[in-house]
C-alpha atoms as a PDB file:
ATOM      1  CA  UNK A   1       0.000   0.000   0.000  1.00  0.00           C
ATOM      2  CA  UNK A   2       1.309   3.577  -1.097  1.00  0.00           C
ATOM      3  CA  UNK A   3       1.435   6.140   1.515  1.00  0.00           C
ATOM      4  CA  UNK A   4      -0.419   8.922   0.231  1.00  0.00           C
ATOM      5  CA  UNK A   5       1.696  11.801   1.558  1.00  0.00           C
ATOM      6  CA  UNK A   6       4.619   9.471   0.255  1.00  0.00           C
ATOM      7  CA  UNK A   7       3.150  10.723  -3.556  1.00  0.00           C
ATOM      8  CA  UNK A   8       2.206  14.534  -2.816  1.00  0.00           C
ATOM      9  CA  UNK A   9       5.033  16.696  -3.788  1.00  0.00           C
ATOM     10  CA  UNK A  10       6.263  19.426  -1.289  1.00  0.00           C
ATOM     11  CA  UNK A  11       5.404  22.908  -2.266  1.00  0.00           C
ATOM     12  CA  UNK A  12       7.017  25.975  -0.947  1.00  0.00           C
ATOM     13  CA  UNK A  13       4.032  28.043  -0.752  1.00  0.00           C
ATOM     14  CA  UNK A  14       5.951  31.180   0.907  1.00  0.00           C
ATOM     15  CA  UNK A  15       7.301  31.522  -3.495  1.00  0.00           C
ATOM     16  CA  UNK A  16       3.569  31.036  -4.782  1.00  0.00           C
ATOM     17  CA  UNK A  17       0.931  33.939  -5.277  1.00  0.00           C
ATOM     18  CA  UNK A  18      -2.357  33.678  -5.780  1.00  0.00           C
ATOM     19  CA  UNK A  19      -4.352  34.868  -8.974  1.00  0.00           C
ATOM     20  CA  UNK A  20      -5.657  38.348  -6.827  1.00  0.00           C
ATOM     21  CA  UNK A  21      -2.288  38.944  -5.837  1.00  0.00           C
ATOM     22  CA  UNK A  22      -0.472  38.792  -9.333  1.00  0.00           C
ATOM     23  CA  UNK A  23      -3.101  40.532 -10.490  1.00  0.00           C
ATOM     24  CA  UNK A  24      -2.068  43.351  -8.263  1.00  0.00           C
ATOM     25  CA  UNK A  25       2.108  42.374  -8.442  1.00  0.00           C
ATOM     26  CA  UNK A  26       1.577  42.837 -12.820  1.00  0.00           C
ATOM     27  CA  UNK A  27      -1.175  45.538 -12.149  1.00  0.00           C
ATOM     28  CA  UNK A  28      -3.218  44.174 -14.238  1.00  0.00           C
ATOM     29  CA  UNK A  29      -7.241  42.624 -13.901  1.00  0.00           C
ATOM     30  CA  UNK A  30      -7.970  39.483 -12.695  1.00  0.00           C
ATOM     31  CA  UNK A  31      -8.907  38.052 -15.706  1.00  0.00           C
ATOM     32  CA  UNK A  32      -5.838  39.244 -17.461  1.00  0.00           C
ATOM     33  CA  UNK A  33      -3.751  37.049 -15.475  1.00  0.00           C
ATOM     34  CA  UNK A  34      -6.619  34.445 -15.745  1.00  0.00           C
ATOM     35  CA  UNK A  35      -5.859  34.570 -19.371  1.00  0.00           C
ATOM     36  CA  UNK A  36      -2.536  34.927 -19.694  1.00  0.00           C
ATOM     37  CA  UNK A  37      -2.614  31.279 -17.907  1.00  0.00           C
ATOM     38  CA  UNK A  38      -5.327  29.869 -20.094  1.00  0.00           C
ATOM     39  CA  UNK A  39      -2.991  30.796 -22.693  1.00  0.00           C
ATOM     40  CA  UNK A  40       0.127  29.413 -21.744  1.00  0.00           C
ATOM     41  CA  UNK A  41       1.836  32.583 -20.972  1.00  0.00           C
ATOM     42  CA  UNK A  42       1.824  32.037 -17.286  1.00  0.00           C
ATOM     43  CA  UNK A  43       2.030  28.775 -15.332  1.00  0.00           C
ATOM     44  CA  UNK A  44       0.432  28.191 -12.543  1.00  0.00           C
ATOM     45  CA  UNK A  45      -0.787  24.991 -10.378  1.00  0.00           C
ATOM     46  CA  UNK A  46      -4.172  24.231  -8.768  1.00  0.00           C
ATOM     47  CA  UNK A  47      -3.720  23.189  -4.251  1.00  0.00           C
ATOM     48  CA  UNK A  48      -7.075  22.569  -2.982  1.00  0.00           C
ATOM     49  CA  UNK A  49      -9.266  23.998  -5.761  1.00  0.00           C
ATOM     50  CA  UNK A  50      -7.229  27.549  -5.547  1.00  0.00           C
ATOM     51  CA  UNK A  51      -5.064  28.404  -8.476  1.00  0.00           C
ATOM     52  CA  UNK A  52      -1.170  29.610  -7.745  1.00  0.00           C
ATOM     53  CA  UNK A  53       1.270  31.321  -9.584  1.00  0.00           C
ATOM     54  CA  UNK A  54       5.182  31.095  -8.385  1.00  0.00           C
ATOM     55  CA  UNK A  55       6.371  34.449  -8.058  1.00  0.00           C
ATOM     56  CA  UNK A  56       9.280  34.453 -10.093  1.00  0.00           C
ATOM     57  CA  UNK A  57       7.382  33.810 -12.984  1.00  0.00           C
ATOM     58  CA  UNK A  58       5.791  37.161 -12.558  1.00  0.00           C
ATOM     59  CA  UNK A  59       8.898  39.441 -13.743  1.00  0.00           C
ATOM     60  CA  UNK A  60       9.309  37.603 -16.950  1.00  0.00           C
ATOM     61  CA  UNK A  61       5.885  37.564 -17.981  1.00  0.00           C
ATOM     62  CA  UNK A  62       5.842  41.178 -17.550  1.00  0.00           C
ATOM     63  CA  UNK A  63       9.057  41.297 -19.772  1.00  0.00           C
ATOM     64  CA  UNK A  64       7.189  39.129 -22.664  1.00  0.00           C
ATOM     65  CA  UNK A  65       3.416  40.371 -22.749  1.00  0.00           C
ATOM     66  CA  UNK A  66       2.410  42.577 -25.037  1.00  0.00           C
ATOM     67  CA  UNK A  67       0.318  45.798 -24.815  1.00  0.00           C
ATOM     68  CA  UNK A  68      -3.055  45.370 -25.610  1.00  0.00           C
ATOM     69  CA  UNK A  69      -5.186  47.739 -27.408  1.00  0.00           C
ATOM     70  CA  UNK A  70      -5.294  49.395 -31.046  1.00  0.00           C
ATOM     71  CA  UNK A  71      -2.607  50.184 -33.378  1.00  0.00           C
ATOM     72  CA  UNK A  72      -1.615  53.967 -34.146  1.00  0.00           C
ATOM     73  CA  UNK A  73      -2.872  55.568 -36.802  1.00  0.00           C
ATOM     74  CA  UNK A  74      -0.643  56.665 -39.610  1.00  0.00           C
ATOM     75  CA  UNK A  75       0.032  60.170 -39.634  1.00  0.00           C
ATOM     76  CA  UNK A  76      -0.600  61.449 -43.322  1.00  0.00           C
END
């Protein structure tokens, strides 16, 4: 018989962040980060139904995203 706590990898939660707090570390929404990890662009991993983000992922996705919104219009 395995024991079960024998299979659950240890976590250092003091590096993690939750989705509210990126959200606030990137100052960006909620969903923005929410997004970003739908998309791939930020990893995070699920502990009892909460989603967490490691915190020293948050500088270089700030380095890579991109800025949202319209392109410039040409000046004529």
């Amino acid at each position: 018989m395995l024991d079960s706590a024998a299979m659950t990898p240890k976590v250092d939660t003091q590096k993690l962040v939750t989705v509210t707090e990126a959200a606030k570390l990137l100052k960006v929404g909620r969903m923005g980060v929410y997004q970003a990890i739908q998309r791939g662009r930020l990893a995070a991993i699920k502990i009892g139904g909460v989603l967490f983000i490691n915190r020293s992922d948050l500088p270089k996705y700030q380095k890579s995203k991109s800025v949202g919104g319209r392109p410039k219009k040409k000046k004529r």
